[in-house]
N, C-alpha and C. Protein backbone atom coordinates (compact mmCIF):
# COMPACT_ATOMS: atom_id res chain seq x y z
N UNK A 1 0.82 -1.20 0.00
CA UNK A 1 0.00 0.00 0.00
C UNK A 1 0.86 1.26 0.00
N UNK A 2 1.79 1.22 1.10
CA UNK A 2 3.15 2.51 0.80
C UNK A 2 3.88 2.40 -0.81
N UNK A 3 3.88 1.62 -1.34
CA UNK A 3 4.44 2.10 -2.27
C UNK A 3 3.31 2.56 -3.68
N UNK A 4 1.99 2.44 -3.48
CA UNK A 4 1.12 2.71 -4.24
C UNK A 4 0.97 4.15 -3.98
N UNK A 5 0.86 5.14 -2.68
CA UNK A 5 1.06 6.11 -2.31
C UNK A 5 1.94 6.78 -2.71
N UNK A 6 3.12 6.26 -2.25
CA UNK A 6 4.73 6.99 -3.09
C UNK A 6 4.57 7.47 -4.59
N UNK A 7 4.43 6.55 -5.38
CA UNK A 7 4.19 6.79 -6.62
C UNK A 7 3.13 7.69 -6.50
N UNK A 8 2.32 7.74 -6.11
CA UNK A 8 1.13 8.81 -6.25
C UNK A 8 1.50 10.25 -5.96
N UNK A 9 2.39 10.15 -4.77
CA UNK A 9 2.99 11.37 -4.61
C UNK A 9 3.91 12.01 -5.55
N UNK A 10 4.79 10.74 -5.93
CA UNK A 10 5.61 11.65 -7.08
C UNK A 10 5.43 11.90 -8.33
N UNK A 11 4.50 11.13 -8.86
CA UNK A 11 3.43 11.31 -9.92
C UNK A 11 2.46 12.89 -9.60
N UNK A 12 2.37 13.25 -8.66
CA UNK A 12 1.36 14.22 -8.62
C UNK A 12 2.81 15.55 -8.17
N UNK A 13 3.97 15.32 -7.54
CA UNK A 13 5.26 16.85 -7.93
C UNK A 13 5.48 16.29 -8.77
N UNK A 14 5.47 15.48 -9.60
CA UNK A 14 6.27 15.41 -11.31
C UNK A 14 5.12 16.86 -12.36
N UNK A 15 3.70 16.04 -11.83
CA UNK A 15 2.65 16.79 -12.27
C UNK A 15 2.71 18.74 -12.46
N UNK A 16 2.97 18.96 -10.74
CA UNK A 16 3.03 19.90 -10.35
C UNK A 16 4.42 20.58 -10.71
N UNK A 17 5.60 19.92 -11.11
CA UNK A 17 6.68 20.61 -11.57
C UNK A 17 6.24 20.86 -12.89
N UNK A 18 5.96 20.10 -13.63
CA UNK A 18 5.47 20.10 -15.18
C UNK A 18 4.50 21.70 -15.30
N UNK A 19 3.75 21.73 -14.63
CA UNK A 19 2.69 22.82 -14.87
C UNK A 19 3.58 24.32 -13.78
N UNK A 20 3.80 23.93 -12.94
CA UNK A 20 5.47 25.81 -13.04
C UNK A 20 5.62 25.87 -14.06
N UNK A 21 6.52 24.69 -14.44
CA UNK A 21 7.33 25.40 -15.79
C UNK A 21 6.48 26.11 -17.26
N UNK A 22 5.44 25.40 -17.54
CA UNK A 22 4.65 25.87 -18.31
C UNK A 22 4.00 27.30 -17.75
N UNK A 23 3.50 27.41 -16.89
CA UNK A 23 2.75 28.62 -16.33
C UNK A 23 3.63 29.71 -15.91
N UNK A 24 5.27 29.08 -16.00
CA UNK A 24 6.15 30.02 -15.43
C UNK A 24 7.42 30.48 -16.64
N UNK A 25 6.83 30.37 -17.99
CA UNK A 25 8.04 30.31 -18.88
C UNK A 25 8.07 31.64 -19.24
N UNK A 26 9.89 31.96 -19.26
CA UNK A 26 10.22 33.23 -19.61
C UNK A 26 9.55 33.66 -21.19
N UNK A 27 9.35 34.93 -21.33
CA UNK A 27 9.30 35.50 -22.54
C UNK A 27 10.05 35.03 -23.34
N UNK A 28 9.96 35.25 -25.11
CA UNK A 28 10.46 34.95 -26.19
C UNK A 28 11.15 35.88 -26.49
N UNK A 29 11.50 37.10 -25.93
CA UNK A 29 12.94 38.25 -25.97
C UNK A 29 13.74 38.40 -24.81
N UNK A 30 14.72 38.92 -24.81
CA UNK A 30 16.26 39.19 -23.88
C UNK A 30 16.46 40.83 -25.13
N UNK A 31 16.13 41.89 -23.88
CA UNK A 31 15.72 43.13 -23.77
C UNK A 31 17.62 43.34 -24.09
N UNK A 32 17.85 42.50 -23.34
CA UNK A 32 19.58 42.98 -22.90
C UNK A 32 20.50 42.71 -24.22
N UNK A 33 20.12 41.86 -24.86
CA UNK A 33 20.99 41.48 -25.85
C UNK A 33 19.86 41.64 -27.31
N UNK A 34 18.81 42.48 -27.46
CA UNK A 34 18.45 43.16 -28.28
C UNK A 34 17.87 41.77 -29.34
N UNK A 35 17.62 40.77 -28.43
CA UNK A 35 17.22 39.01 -29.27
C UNK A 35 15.71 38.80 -28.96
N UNK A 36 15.53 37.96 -29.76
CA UNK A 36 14.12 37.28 -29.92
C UNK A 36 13.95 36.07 -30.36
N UNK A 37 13.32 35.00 -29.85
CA UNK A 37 13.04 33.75 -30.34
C UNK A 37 11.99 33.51 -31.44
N UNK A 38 12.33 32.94 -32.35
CA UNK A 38 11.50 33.13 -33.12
C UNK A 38 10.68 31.94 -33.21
N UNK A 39 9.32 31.85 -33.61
CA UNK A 39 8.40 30.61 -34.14
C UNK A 39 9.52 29.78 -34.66
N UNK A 40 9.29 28.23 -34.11
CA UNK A 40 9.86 26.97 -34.31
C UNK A 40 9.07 26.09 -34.64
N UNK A 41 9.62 25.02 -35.03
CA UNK A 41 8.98 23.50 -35.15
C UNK A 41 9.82 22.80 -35.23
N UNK A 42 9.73 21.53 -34.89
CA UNK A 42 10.69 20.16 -35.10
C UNK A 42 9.86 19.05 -35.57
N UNK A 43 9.85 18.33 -36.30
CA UNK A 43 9.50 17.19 -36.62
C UNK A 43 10.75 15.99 -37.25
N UNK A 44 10.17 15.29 -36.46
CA UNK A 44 11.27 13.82 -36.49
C UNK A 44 10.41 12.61 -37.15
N UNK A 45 10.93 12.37 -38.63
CA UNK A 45 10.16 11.11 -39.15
C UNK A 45 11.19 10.10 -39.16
N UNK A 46 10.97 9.23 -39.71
CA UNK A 46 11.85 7.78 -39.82
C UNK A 46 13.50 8.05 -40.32
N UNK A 47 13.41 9.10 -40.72
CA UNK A 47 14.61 9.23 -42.07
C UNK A 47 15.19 10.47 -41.81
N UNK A 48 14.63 11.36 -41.33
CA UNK A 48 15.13 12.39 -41.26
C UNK A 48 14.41 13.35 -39.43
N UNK A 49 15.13 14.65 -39.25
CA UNK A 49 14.70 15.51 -38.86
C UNK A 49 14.75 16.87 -39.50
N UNK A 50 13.70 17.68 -39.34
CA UNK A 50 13.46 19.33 -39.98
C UNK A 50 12.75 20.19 -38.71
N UNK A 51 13.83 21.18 -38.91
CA UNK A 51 13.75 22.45 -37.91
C UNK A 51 13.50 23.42 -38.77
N UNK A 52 12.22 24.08 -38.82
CA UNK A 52 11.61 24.97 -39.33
C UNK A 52 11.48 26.12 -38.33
N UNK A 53 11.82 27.39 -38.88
CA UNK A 53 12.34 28.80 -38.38
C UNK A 53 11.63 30.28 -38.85
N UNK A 54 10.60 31.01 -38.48
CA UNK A 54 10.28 31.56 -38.78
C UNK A 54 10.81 33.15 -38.74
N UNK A 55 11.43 33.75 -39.08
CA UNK A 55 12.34 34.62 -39.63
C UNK A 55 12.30 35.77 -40.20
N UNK A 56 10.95 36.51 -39.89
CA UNK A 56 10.56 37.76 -40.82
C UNK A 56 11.62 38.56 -40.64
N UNK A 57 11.92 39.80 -41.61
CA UNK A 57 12.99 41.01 -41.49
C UNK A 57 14.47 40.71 -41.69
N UNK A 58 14.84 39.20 -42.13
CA UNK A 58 16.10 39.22 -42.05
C UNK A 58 16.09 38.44 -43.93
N UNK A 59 17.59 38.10 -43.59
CA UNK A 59 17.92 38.00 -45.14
C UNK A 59 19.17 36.40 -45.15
N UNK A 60 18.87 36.28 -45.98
CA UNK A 60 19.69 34.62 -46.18
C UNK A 60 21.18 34.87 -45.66
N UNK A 61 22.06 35.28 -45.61
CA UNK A 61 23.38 35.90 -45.22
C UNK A 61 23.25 36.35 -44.28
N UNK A 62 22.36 36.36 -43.55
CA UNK A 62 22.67 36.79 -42.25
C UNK A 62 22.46 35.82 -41.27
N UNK A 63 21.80 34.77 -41.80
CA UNK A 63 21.14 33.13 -40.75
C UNK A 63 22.84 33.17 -40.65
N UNK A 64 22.72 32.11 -39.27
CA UNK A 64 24.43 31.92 -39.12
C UNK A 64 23.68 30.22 -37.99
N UNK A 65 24.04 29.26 -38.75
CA UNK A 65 23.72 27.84 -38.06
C UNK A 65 25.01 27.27 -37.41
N UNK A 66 24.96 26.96 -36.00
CA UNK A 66 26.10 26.64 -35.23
C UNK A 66 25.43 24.89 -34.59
N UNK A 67 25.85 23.94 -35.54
CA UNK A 67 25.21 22.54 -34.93
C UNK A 67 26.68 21.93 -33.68
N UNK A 68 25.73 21.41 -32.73
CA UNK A 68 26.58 20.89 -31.83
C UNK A 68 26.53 19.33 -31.63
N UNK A 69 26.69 18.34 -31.11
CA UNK A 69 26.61 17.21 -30.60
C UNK A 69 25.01 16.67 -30.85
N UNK A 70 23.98 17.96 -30.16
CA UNK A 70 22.69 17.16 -30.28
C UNK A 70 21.72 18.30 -29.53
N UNK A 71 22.47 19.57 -30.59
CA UNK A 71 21.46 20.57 -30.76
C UNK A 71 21.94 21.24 -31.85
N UNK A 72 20.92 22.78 -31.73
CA UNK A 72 21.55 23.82 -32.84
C UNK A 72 21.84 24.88 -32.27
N UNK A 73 22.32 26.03 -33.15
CA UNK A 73 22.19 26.98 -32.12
C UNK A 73 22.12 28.22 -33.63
N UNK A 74 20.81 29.34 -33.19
CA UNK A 74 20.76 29.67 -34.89
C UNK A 74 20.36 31.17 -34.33
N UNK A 75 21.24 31.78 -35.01
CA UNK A 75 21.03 33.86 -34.88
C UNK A 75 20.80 34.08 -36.43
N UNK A 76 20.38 34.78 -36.20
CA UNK A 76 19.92 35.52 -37.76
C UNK A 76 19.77 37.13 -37.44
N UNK A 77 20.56 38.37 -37.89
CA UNK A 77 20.38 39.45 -37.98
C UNK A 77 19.07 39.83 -38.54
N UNK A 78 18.28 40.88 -38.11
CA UNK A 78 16.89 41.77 -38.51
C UNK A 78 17.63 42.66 -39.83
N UNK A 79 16.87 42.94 -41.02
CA UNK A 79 17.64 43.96 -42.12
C UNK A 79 16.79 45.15 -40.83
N UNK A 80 15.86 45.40 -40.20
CA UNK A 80 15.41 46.48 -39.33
C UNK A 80 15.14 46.46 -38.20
N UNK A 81 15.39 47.19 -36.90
CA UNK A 81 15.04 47.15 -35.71
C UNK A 81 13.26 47.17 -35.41
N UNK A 82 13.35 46.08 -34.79
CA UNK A 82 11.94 46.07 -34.43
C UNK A 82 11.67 46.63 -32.68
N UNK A 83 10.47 47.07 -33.06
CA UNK A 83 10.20 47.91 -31.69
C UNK A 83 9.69 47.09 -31.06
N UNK A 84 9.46 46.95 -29.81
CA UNK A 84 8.58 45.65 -28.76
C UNK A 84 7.18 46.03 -28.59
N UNK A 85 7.12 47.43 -28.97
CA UNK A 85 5.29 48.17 -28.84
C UNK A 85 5.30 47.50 -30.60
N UNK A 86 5.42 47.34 -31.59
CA UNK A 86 5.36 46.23 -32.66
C UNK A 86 4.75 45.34 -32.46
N UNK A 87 4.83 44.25 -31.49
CA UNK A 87 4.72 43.28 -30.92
C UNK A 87 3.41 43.16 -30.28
N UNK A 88 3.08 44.25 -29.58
CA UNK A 88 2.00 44.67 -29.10
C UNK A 88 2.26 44.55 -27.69
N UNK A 89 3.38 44.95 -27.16
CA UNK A 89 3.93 44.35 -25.68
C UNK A 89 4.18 46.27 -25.25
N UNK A 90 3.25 46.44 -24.50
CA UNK A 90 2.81 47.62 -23.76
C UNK A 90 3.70 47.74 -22.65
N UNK A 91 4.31 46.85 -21.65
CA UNK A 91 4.49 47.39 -20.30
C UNK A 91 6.05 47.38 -20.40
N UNK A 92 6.47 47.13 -21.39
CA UNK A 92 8.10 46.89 -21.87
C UNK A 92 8.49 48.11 -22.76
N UNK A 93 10.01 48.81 -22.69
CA UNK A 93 10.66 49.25 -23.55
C UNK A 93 11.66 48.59 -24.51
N UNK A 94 11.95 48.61 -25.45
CA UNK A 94 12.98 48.58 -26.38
C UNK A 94 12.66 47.96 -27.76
N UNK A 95 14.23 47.42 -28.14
CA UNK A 95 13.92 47.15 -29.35
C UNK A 95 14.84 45.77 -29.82
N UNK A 96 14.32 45.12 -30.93
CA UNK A 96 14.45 43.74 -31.61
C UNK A 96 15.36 43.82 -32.75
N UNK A 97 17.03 43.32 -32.80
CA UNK A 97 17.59 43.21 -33.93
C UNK A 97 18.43 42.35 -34.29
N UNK A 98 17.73 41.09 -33.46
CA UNK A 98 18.45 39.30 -34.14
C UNK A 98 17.20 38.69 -33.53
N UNK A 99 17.34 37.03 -34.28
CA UNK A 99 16.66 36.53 -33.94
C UNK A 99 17.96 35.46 -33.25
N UNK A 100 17.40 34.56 -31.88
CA UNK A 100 18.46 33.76 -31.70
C UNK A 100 17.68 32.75 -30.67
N UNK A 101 18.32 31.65 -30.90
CA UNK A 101 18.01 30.60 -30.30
C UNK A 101 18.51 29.06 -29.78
N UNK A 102 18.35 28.57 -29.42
CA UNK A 102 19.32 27.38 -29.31
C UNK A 102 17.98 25.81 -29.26
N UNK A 103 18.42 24.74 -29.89
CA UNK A 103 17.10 23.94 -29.97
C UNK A 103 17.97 22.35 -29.60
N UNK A 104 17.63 21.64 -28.92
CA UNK A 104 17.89 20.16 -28.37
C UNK A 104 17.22 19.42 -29.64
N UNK A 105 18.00 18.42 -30.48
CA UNK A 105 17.77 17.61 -31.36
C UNK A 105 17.42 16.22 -30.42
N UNK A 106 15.89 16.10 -30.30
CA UNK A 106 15.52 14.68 -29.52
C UNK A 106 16.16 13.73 -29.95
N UNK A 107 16.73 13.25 -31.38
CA UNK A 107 17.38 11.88 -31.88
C UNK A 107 18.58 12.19 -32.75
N UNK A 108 19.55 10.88 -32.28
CA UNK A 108 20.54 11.03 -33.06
C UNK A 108 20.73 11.51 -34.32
N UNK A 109 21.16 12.71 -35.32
CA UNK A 109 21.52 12.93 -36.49
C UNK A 109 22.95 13.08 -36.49
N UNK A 110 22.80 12.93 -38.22
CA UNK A 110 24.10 13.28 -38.72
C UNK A 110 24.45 15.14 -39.09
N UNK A 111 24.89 15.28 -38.35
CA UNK A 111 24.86 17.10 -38.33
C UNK A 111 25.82 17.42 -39.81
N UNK A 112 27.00 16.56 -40.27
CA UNK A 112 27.82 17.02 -41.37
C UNK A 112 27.12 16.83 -42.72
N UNK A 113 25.68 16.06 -42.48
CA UNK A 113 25.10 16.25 -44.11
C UNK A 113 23.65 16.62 -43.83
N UNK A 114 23.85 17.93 -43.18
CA UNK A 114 22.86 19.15 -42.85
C UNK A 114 22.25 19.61 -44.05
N UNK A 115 20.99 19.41 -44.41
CA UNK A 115 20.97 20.96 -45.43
C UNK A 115 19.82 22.09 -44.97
N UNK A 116 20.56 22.68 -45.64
CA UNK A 116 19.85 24.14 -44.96
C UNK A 116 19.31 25.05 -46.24
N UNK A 117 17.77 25.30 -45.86
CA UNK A 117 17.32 25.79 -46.92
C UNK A 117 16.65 27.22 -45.97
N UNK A 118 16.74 28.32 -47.13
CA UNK A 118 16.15 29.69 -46.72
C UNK A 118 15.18 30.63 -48.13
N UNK A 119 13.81 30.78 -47.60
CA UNK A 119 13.30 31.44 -48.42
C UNK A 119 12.30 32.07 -48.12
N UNK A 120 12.10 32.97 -48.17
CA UNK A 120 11.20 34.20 -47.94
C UNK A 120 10.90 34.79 -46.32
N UNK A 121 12.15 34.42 -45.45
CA UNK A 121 12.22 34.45 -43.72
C UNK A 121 11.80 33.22 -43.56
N UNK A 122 11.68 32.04 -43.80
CA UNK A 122 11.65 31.24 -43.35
C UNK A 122 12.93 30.03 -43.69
N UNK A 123 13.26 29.20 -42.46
CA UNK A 123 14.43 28.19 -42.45
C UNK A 123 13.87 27.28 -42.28
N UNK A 124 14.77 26.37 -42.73
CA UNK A 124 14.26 25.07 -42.96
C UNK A 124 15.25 24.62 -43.23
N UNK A 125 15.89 23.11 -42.26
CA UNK A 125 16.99 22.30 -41.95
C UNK A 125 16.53 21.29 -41.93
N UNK A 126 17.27 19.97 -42.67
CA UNK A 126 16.87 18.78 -42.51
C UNK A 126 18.29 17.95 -42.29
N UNK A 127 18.42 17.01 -41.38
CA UNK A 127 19.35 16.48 -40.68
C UNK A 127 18.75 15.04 -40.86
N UNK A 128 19.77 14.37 -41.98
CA UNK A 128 19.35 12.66 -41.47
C UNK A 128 19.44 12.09 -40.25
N UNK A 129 18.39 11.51 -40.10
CA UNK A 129 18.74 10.08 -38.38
C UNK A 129 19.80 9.57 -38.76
N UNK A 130 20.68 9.15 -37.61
CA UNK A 130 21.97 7.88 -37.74
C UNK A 130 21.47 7.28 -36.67
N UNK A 131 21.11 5.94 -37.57
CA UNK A 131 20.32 4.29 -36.86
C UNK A 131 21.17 3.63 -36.47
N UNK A 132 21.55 3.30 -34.90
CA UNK A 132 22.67 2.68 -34.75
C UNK A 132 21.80 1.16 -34.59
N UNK A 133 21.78 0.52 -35.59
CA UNK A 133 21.38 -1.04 -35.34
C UNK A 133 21.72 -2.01 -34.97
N UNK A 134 21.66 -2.86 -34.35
CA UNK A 134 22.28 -3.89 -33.64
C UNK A 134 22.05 -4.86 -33.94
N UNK A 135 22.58 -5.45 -34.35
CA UNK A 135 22.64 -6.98 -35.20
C UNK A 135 22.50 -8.10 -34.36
N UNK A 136 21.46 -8.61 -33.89
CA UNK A 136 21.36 -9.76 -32.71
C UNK A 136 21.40 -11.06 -33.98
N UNK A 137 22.21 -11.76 -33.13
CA UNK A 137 23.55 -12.86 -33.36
C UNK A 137 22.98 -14.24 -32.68
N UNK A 138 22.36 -15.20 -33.50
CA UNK A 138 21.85 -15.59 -33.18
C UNK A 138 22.81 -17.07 -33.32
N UNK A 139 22.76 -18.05 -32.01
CA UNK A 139 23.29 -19.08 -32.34
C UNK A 139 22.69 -20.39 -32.47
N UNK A 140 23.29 -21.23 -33.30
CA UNK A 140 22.72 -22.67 -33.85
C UNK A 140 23.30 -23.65 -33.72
């Protein structure tokens, strides 16, 4: 019976940590370093992964993709400063002139046969899976 409880308990702060973090997540700008996160997506199919980047105001030469071990890490210069009253964000001053971000790749890829596509502010990266398979060895 104690251990049906236990679990219940930590099932219900797993719960309760889960919903802080959601109810408690920082904004999508850093006032200080003049950045903004921009609209993301990830999708992971059999064969590949694609990180899609939404990117208004900037220009292909200015994306700058930094892949690591088993993330990314992606700035892109604004061609214009964006204001944060833009945004529609009233109780804040300043202003917007990169976009930057850093993203955790859930599954193994191959980061050296990256491709990276850019068109009209929007990015789009596709990273093959590397399937490490295991050959079970069967004896007779």
């Amino acid at each position: 019976m104690s251990n049906v409880v236990d679990r219940y308990l930590e099932d219900l702060e797993n719960w309760a940590e889960e919903l802080n973090e959601t109810l408690m997540q920082k904004p999508s700008w850093d006032l200080k370093n003049f950045s903004m996160e921009p609209l993301r997506e990830i999708s992971v199919t059999a064969s590949e992964v694609i990180v899609t980047a939404d990117l208004p105001f900037t220009r292909k030469d200015s994306v700058k993709v930094r892949p690591t071990d088993n993330s990314l890490e992606i700035l892109a210069h604004m061609r214009r400063k964006l204001d944060i009253h833009e945004l529609g964000v009233s109780h804040h001053v300043g202003e917007i002139r990169k976009f930057h971000f850093c993203m955790h790749i859930p599954v193994p890829v191959d980061m050296s046969k990256m491709i990276i596509k850019y068109k009209k502010g929007i990015l789009e990266i596709h990273m093959p899976r590397t399937h490490k398979l295991h050959r079970r060895l069967s004896k007779r």
